[in-house]
C-alpha atoms as a PDB file:
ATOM      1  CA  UNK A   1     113.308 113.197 122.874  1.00  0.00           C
ATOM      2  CA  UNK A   2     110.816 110.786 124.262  1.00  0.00           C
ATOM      3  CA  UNK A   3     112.079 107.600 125.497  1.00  0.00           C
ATOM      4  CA  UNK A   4     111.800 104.585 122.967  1.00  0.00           C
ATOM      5  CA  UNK A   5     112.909 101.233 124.198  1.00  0.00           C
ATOM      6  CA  UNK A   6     114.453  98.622 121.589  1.00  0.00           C
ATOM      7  CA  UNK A   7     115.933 101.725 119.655  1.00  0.00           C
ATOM      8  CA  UNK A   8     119.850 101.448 118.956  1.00  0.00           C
ATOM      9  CA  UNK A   9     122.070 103.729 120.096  1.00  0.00           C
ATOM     10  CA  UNK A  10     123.682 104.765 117.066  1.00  0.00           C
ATOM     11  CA  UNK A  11     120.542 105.308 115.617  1.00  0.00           C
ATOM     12  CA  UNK A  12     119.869 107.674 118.458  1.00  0.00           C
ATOM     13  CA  UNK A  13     122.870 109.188 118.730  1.00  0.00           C
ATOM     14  CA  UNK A  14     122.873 109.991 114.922  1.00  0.00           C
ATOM     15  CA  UNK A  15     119.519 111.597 115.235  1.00  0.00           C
ATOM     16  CA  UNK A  16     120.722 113.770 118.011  1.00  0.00           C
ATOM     17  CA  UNK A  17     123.790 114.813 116.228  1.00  0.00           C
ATOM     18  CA  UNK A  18     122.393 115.123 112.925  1.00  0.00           C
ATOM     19  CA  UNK A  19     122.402 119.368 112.189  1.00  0.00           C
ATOM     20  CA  UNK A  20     119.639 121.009 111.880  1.00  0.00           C
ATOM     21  CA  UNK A  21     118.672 122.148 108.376  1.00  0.00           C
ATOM     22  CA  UNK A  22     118.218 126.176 107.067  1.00  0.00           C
ATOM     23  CA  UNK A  23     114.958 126.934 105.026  1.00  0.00           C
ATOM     24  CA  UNK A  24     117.346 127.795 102.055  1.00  0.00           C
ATOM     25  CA  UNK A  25     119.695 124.363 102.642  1.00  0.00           C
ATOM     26  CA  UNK A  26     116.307 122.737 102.798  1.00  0.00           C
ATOM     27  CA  UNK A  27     115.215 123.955  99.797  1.00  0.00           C
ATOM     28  CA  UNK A  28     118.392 122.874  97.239  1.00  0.00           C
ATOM     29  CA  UNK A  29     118.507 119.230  99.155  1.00  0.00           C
ATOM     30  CA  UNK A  30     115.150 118.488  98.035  1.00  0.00           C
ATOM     31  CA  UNK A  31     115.296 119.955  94.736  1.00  0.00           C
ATOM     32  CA  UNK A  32     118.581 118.044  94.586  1.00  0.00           C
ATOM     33  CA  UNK A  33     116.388 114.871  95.184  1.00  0.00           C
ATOM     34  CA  UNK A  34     113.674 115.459  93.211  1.00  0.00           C
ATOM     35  CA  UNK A  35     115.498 116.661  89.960  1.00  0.00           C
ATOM     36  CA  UNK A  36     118.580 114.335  90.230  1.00  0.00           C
ATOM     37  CA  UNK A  37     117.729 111.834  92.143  1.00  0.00           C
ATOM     38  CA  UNK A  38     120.585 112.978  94.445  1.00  0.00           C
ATOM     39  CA  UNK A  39     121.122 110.162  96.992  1.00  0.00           C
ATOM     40  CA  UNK A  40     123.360 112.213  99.308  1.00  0.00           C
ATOM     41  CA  UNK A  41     121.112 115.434  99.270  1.00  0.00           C
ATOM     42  CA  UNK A  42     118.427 112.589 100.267  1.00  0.00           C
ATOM     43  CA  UNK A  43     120.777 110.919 102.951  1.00  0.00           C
ATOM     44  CA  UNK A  44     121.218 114.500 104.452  1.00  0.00           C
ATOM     45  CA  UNK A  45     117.219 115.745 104.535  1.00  0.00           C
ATOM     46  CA  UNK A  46     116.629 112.111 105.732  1.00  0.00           C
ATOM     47  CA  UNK A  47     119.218 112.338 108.270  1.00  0.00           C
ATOM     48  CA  UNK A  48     118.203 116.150 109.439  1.00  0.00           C
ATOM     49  CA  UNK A  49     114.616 114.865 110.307  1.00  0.00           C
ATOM     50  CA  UNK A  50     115.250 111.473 112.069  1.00  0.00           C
ATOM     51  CA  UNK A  51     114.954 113.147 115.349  1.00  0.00           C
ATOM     52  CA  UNK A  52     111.145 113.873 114.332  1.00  0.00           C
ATOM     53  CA  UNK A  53     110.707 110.291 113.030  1.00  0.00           C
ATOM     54  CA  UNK A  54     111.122 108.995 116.476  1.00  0.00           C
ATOM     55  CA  UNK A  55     108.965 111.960 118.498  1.00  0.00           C
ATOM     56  CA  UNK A  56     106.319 110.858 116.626  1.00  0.00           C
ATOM     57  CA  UNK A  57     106.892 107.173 116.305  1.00  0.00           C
ATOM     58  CA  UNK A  58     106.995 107.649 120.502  1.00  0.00           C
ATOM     59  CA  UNK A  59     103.569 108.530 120.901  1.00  0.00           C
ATOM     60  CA  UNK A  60     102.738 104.962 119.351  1.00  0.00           C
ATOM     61  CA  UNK A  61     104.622 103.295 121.447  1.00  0.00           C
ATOM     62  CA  UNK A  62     101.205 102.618 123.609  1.00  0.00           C
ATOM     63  CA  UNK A  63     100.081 100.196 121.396  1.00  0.00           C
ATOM     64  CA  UNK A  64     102.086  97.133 121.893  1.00  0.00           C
ATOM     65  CA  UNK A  65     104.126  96.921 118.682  1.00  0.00           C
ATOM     66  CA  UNK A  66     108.046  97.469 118.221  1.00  0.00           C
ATOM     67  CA  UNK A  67     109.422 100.791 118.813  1.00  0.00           C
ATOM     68  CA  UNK A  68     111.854  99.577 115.829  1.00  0.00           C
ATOM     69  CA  UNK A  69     109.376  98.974 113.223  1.00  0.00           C
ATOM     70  CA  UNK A  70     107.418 101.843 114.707  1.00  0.00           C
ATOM     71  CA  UNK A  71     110.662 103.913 113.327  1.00  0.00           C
ATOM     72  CA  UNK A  72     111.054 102.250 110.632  1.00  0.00           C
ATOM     73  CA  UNK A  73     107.494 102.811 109.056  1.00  0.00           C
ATOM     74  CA  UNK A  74     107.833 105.779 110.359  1.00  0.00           C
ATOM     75  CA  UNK A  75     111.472 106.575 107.568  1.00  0.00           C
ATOM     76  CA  UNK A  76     109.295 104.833 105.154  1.00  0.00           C
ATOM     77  CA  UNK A  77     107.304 108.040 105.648  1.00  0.00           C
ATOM     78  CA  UNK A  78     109.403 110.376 105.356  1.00  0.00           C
ATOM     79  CA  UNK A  79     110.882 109.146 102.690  1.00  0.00           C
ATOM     80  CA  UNK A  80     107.350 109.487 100.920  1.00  0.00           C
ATOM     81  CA  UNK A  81     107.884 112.645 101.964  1.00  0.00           C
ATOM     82  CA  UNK A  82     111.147 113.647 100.274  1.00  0.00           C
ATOM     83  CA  UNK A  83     109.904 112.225  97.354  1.00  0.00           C
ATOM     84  CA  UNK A  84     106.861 114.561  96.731  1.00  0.00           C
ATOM     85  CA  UNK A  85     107.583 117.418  98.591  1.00  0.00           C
ATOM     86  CA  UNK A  86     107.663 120.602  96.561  1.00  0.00           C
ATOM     87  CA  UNK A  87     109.989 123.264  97.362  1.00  0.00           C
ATOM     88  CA  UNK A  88     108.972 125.967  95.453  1.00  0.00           C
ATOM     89  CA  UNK A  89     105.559 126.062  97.580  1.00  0.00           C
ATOM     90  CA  UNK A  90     107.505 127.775 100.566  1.00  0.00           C
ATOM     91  CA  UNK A  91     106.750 125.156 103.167  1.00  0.00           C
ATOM     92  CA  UNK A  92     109.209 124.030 105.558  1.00  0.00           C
ATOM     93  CA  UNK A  93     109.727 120.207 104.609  1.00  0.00           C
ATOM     94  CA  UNK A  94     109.071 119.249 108.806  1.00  0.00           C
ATOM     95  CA  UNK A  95     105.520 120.743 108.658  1.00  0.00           C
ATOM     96  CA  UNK A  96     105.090 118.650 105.265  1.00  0.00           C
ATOM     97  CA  UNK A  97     107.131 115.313 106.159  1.00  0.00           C
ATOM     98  CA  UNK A  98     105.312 115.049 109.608  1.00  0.00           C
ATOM     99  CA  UNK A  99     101.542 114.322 107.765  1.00  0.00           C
ATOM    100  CA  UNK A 100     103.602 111.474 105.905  1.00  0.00           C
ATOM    101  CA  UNK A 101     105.445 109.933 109.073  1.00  0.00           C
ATOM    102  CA  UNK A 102     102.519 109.974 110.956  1.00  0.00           C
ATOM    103  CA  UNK A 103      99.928 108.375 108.256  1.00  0.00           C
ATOM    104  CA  UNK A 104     102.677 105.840 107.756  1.00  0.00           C
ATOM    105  CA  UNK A 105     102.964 104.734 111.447  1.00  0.00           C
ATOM    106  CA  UNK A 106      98.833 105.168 111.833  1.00  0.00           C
ATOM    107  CA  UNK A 107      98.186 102.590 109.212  1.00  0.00           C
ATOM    108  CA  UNK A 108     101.098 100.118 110.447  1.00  0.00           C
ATOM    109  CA  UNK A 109      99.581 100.120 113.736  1.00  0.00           C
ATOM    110  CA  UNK A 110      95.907  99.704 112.195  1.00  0.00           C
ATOM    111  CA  UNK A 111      97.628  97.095 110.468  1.00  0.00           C
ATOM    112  CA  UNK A 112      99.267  94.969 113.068  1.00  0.00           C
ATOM    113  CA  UNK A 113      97.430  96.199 116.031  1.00  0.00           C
ATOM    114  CA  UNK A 114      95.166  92.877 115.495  1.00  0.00           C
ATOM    115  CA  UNK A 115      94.500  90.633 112.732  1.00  0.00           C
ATOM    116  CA  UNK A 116      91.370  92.547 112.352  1.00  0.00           C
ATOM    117  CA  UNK A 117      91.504  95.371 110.631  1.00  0.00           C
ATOM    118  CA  UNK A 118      90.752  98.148 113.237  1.00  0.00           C
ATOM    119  CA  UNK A 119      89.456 101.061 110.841  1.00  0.00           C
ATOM    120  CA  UNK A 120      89.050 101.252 106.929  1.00  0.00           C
ATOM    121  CA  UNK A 121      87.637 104.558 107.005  1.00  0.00           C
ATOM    122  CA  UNK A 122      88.860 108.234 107.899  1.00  0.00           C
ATOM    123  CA  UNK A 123      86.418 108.408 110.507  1.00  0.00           C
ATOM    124  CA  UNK A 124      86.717 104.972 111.807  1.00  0.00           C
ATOM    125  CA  UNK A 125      90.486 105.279 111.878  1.00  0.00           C
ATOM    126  CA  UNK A 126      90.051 109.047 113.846  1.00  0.00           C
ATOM    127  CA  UNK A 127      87.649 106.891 116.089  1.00  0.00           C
ATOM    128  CA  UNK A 128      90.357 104.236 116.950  1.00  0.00           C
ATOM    129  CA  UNK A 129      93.429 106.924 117.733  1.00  0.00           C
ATOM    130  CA  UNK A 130      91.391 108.845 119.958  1.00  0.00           C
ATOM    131  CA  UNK A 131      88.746 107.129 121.788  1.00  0.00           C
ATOM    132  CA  UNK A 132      90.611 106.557 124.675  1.00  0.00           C
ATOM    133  CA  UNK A 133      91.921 110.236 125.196  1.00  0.00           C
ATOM    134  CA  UNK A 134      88.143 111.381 124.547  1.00  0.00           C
ATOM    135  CA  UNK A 135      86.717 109.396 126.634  1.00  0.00           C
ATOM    136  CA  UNK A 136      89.087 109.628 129.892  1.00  0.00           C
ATOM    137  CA  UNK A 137      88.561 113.421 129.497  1.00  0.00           C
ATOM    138  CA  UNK A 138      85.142 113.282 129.325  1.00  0.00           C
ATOM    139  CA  UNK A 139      85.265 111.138 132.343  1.00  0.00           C
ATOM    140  CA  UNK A 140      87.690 112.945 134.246  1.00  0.00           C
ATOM    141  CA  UNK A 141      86.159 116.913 133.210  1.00  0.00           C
ATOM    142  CA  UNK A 142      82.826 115.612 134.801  1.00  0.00           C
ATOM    143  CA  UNK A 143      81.551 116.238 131.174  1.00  0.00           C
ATOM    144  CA  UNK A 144      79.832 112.794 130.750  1.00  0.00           C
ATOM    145  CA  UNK A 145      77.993 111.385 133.909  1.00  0.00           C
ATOM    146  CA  UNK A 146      77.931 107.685 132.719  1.00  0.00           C
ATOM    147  CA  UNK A 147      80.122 105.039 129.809  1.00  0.00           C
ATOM    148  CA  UNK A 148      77.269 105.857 127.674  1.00  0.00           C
ATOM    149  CA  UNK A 149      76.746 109.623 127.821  1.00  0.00           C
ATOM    150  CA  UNK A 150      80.669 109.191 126.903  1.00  0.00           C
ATOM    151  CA  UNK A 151      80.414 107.246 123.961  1.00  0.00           C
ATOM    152  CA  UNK A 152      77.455 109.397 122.249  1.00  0.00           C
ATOM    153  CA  UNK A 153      79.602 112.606 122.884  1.00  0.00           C
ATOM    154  CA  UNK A 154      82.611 110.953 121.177  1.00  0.00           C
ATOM    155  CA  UNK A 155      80.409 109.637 118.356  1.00  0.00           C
ATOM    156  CA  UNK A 156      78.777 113.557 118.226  1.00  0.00           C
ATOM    157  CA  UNK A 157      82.541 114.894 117.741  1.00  0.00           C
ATOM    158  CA  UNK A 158      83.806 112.414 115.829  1.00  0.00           C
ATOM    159  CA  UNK A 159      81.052 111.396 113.244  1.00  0.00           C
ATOM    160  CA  UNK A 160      80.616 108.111 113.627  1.00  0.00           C
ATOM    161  CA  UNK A 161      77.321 106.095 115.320  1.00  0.00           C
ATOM    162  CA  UNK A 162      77.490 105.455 119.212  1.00  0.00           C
ATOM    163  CA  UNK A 163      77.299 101.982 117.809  1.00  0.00           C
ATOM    164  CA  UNK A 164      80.709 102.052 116.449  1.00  0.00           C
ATOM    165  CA  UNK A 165      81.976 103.600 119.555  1.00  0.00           C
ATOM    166  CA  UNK A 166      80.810 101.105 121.596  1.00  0.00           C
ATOM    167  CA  UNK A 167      82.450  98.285 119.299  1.00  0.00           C
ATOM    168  CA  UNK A 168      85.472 100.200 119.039  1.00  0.00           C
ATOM    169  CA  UNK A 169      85.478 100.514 122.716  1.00  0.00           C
ATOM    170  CA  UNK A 170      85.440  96.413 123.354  1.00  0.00           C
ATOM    171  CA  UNK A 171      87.854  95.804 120.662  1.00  0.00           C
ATOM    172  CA  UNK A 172      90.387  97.789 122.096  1.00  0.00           C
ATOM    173  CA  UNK A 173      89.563  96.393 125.479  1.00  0.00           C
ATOM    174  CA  UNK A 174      89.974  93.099 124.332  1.00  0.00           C
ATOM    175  CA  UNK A 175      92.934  91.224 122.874  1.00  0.00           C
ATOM    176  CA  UNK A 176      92.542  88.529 119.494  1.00  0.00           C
ATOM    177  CA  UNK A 177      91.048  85.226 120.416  1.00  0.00           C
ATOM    178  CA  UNK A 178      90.859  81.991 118.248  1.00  0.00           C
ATOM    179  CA  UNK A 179      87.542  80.860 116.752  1.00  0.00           C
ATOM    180  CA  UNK A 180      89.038  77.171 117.401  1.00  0.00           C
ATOM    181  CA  UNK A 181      89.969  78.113 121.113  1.00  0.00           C
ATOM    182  CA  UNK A 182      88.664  75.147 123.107  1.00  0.00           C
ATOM    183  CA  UNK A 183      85.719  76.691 125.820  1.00  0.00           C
ATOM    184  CA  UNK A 184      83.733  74.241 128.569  1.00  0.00           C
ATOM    185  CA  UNK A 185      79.813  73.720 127.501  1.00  0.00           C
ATOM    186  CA  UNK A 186      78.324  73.907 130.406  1.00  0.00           C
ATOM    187  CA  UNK A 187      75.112  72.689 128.686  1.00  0.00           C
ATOM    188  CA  UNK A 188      76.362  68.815 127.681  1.00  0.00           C
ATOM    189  CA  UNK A 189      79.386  69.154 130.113  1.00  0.00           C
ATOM    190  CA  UNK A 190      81.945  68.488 127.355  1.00  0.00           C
ATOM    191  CA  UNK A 191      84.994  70.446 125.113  1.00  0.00           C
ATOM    192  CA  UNK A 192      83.401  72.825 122.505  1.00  0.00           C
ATOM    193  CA  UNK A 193      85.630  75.579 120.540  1.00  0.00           C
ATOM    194  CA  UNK A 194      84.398  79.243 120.278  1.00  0.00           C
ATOM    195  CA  UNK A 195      83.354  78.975 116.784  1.00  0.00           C
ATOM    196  CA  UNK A 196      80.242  76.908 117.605  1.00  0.00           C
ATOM    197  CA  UNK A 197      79.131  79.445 119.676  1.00  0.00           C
ATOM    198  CA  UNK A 198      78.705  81.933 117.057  1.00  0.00           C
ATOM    199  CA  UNK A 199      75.044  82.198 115.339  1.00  0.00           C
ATOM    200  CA  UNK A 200      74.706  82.591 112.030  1.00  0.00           C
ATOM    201  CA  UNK A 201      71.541  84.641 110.840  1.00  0.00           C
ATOM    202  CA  UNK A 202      71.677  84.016 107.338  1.00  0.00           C
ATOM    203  CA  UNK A 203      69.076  81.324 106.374  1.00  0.00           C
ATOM    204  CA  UNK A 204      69.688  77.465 105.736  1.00  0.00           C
ATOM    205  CA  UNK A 205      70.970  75.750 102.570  1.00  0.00           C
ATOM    206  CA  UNK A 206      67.736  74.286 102.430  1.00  0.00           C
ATOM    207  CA  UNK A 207      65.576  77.528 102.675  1.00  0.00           C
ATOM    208  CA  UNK A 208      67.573  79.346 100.052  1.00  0.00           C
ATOM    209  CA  UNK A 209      66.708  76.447  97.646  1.00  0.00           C
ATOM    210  CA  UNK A 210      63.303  76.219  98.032  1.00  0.00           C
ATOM    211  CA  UNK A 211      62.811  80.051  98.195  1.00  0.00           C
ATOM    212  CA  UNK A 212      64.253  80.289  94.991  1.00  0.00           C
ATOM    213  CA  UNK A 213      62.417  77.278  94.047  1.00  0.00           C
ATOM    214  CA  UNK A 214      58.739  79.142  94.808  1.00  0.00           C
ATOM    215  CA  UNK A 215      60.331  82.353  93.689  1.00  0.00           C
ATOM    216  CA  UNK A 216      60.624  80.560  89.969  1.00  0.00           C
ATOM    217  CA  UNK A 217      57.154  78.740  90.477  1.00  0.00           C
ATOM    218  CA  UNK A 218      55.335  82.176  91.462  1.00  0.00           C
ATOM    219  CA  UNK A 219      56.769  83.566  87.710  1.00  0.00           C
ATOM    220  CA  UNK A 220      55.739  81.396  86.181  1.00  0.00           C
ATOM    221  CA  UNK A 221      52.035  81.245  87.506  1.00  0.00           C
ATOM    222  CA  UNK A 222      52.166  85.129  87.093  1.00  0.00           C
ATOM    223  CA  UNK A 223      53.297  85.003  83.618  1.00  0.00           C
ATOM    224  CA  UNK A 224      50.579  82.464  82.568  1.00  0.00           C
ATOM    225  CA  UNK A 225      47.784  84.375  84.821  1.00  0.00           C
ATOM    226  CA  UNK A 226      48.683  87.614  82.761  1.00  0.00           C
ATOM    227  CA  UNK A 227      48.044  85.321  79.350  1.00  0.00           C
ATOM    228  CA  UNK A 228      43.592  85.637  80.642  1.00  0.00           C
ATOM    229  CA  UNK A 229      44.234  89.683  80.139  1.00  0.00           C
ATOM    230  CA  UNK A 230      42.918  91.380  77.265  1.00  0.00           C
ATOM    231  CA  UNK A 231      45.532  93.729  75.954  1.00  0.00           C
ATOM    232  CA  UNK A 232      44.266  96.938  77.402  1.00  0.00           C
ATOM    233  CA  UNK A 233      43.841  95.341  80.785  1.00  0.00           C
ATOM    234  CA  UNK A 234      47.227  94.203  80.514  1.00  0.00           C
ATOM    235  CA  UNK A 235      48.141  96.966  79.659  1.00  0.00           C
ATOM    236  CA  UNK A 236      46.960  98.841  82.351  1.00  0.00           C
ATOM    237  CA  UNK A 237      47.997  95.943  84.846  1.00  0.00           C
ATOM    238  CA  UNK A 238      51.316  96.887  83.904  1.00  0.00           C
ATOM    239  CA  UNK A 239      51.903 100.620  84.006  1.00  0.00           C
ATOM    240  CA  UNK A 240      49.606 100.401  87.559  1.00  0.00           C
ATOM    241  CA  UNK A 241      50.926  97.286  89.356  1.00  0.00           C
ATOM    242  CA  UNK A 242      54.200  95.840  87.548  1.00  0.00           C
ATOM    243  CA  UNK A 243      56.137  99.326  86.920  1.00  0.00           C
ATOM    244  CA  UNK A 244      58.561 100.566  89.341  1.00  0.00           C
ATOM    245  CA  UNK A 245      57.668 103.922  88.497  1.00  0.00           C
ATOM    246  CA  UNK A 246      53.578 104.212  89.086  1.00  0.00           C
ATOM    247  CA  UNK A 247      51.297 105.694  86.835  1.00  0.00           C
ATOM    248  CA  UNK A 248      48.153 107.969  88.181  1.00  0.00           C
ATOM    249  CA  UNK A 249      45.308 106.717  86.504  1.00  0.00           C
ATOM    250  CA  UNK A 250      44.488 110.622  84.969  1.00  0.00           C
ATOM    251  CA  UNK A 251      47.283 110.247  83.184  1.00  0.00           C
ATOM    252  CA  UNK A 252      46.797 106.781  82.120  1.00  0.00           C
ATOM    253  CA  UNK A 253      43.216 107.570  81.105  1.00  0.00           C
ATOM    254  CA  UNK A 254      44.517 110.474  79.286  1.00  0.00           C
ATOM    255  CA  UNK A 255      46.874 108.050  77.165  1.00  0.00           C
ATOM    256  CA  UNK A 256      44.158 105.754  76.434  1.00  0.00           C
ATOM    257  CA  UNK A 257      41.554 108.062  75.861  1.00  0.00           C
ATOM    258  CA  UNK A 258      39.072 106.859  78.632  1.00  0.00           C
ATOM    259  CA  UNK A 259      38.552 108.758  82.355  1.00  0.00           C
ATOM    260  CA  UNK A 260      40.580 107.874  85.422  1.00  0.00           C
ATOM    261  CA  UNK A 261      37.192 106.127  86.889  1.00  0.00           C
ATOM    262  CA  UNK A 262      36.675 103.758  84.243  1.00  0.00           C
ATOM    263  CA  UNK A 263      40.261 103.110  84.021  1.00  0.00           C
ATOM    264  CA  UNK A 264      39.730 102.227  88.180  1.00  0.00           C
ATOM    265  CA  UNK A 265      37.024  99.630  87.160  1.00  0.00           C
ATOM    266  CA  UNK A 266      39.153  98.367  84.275  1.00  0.00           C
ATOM    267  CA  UNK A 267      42.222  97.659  86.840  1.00  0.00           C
ATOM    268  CA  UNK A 268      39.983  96.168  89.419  1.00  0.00           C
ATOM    269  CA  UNK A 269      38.247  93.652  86.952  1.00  0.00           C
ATOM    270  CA  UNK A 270      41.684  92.717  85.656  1.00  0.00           C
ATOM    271  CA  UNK A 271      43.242  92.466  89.223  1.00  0.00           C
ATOM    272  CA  UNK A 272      40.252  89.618  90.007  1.00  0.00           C
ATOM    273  CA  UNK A 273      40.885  88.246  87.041  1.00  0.00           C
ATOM    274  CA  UNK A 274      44.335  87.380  87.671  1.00  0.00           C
ATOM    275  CA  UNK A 275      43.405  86.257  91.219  1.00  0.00           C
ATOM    276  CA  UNK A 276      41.300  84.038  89.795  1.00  0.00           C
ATOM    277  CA  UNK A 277      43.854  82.133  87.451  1.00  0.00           C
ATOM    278  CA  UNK A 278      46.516  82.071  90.032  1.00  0.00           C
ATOM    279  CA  UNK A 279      44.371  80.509  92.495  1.00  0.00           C
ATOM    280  CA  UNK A 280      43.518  77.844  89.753  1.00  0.00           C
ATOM    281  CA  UNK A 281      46.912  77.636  89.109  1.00  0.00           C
ATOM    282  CA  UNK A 282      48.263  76.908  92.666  1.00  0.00           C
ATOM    283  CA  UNK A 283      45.439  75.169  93.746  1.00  0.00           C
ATOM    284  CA  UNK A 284      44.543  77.739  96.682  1.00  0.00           C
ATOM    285  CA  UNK A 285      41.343  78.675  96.769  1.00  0.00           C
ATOM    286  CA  UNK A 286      41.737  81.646  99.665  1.00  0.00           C
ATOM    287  CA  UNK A 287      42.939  83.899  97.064  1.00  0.00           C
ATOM    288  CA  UNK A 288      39.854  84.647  95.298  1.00  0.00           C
ATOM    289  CA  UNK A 289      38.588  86.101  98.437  1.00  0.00           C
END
């Protein structure tokens, strides 16, 4: 059993001790628990497979967190376990417990690892357990001659962008660091925190207001341009230049019983038309050429 540091000794001496469990014995303990709610058949199967509650908890022991609450998310699994396992499908409750214990102890880690969440999807979380044995094989086999012929052979096998390996990559290189962590400006030689380093790309309060300001002034002068249109010209304005889905002019011509050409030269007139009135409207004169 692989060495776990902070673990009790009962606890490990209870795992060692604890017998191991016949298919058949198995079988009635966790029909026991699932049909009677049975809290010694439960204590027993529980008991039985502590010993592979802490092998697996030990290979997270890498991370940095308690090898205690490592175990104990780990019991939380395989309690899930217990309660869902179903005998009658002739599977040995180890083979099904240990997909439990282990997604319990992968998402406490993803958890607590750092205060930002490390993966949210199946393929980010894959990337985050095993980037680092990837890529130190890679490295070491000879396989990848450089960091970055690494990272795009762990994104190929993985499924993920070489972007997210990269990130991935600096996140677990890196430790947490507070946004109001006091850093030296070199610039006006005085105190700044790491938050006013960061650069926002989103636009000013100021610019969203008056883009939505000339957004609501352009619909209007669009609405009353359309108002010079006669209502076939309109009409056509609309199915040709307003509608997400466009119309050939064949088949508008078809529907109002003119040919595609003179339905061109009916668009066109319309289209300076409304140039026209908007530029009269807005006072810009360019847009009439």
């Amino acid at each position: 059993m692989a060495y776990l540091p902070g673990i009790s000794r009962d606890l490990l001496k209870a795992a060692t001790v604890a017998p191991f469990l016949e298919r058949e014995e198995e079988r009635v303990l966790a029909a026991a628990w699932r049909e009677r709610r049975d809290e010694t058949a439960l204590h027993r199967l529980a008991g039985a497979h502590m010993r592979l509650v802490l092998a697996l908890a030990a290979r997270f022991r890498h991370y940095g967190l308690a090898a205690a609450d490592l175990v104990q998310e780990g019991h939380v699994g395989l309690l899930e376990a217990a309660a869902r396992f179903e005998p009658e499908r002739e599977v040995r409750f180890s083979t099904y417990a240990t997909w439990w214990i282990r997604a319990s102890i992968q998402d406490y880690v993803l958890r607590n690892w750092s205060i930002v969440r490390g993966g949210t999807s199946s393929a980010q979380k894959a990337l985050f357990f095993n980037l680092r044995r990837l890529r130190a094989r890679l490295m070491q086999g000879g396989e990848a001659e450089s960091p970055g012929q690494a990272f795009q052979a762990i994104a190929d096998s993985l499924g993920v962008t070489r972007a997210d390996v990269e990130l991935m990559d600096s996140r677990l290189g890196g430790g947490d660091a507070s946004l109001n962590a006091q850093m030296v400006d070199s610039e006006s030689s005085g105190v700044s925190e790491r938050m006013d380093f960061l650069v926002d790309s989103q636009p000013l309060p100021d610019e969203i207001v008056e883009e939505s300001l000339d957004k609501d002034r352009r619909a209007r002068w669009l609405m009353d341009a359309l108002a010079v249109l006669s209502e076939r010209e309109l009409r056509i304005v609309r199915e040709r230049r307003l509608s997400e889905t466009l119309v050939t002019l064949e088949s508008l011509g078809d529907e109002l019983g003119i040919s595609k050409e003179r339905v061109r030269q009916i668009e066109n007139r319309a289209l300076g038309k409304l140039r026209r009135a908007l530029a009269q409207q807005s006072g810009c004169h360019d847009l009439e050429s």
